[in-house]
C-alpha atoms as a PDB file:
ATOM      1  CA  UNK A   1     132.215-128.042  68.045  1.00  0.00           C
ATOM      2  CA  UNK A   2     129.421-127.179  66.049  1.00  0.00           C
ATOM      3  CA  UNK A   3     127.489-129.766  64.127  1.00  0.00           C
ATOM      4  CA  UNK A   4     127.679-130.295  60.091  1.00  0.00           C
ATOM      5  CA  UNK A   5     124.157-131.036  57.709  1.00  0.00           C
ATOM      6  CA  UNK A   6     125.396-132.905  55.193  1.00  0.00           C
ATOM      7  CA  UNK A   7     122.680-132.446  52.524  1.00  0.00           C
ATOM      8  CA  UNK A   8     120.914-135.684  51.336  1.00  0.00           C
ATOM      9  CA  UNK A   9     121.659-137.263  47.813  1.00  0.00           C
ATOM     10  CA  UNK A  10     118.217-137.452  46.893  1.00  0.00           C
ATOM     11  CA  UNK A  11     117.027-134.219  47.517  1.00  0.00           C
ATOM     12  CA  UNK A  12     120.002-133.062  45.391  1.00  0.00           C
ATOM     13  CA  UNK A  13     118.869-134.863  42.905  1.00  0.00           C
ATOM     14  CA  UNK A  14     115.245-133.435  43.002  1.00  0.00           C
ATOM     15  CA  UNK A  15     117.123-130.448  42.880  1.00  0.00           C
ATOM     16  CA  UNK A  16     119.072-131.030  40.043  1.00  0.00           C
ATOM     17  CA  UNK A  17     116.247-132.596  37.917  1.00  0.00           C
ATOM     18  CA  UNK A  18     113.946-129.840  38.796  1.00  0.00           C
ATOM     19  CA  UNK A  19     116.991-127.042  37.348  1.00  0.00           C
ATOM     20  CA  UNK A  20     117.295-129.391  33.935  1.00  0.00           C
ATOM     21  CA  UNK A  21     113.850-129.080  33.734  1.00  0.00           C
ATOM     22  CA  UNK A  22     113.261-125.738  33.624  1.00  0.00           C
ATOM     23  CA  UNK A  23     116.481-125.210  31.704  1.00  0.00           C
ATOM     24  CA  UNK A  24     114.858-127.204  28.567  1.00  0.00           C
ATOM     25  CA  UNK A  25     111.247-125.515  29.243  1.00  0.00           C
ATOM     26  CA  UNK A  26     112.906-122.147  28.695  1.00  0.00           C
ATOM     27  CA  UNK A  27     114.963-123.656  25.658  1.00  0.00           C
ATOM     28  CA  UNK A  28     111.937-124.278  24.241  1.00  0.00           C
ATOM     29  CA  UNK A  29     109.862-121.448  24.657  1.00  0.00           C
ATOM     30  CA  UNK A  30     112.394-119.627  23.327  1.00  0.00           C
ATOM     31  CA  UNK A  31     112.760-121.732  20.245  1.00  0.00           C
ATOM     32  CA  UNK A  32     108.799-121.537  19.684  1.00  0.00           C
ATOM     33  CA  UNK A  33     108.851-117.745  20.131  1.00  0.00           C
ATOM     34  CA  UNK A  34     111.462-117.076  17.494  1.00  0.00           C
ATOM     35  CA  UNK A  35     109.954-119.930  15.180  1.00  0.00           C
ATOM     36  CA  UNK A  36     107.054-118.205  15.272  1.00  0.00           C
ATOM     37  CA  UNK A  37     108.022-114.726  14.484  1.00  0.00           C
ATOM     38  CA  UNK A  38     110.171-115.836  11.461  1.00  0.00           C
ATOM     39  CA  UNK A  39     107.042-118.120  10.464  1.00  0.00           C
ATOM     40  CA  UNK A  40     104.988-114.526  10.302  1.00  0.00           C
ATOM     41  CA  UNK A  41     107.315-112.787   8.539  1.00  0.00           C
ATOM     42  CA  UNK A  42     107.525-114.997   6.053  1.00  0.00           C
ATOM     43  CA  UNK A  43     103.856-115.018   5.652  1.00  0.00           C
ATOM     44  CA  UNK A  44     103.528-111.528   5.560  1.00  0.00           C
ATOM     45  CA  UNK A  45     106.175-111.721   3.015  1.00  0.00           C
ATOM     46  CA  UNK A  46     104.510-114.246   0.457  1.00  0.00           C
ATOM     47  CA  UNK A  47     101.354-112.656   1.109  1.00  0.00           C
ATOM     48  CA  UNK A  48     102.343-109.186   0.317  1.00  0.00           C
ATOM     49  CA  UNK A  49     104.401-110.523  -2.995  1.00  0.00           C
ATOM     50  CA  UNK A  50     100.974-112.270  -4.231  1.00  0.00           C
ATOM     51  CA  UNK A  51      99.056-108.975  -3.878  1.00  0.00           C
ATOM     52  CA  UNK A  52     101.696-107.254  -5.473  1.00  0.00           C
ATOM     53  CA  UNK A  53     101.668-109.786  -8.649  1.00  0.00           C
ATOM     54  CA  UNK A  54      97.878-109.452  -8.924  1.00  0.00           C
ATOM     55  CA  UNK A  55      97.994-105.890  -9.749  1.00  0.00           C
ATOM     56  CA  UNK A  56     100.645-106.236 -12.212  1.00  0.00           C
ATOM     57  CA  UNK A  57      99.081-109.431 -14.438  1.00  0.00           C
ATOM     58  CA  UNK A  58      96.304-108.285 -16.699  1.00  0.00           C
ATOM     59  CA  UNK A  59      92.836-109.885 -15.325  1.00  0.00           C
ATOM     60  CA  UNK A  60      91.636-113.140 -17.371  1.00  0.00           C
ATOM     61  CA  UNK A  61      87.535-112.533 -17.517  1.00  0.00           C
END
């Protein structure tokens, strides 16, 4: 009869941890990445409105 490895509890858990880790590093990266594109546009955004307002207010010399 052929023998069984059970697998030990604690490297499981290493295991396990190590999975939740990653899980929440990609989360996060993800998060960051879309934060910052929205963050950009929205710069871009006020930035091009304020250009757009100076040409249309008469200059104050």
């Amino acid at each position: 009869m052929a023998e069984v490895e059970l697998p030990n509890t604690e490297e499981l858990e290493e295991i396990r941890s190590k999975t939740f880790t990653k899980r929440v590093a990609l989360v996060t990266a993800i998060f960051a990445v879309i934060l910052a594109i929205a963050l950009a546009s929205l710069g871009s955004i006020m930035t091009l409105n304020g250009f757009l307002l100076m040409f249309k207010m008469p200059f104050l010399h």
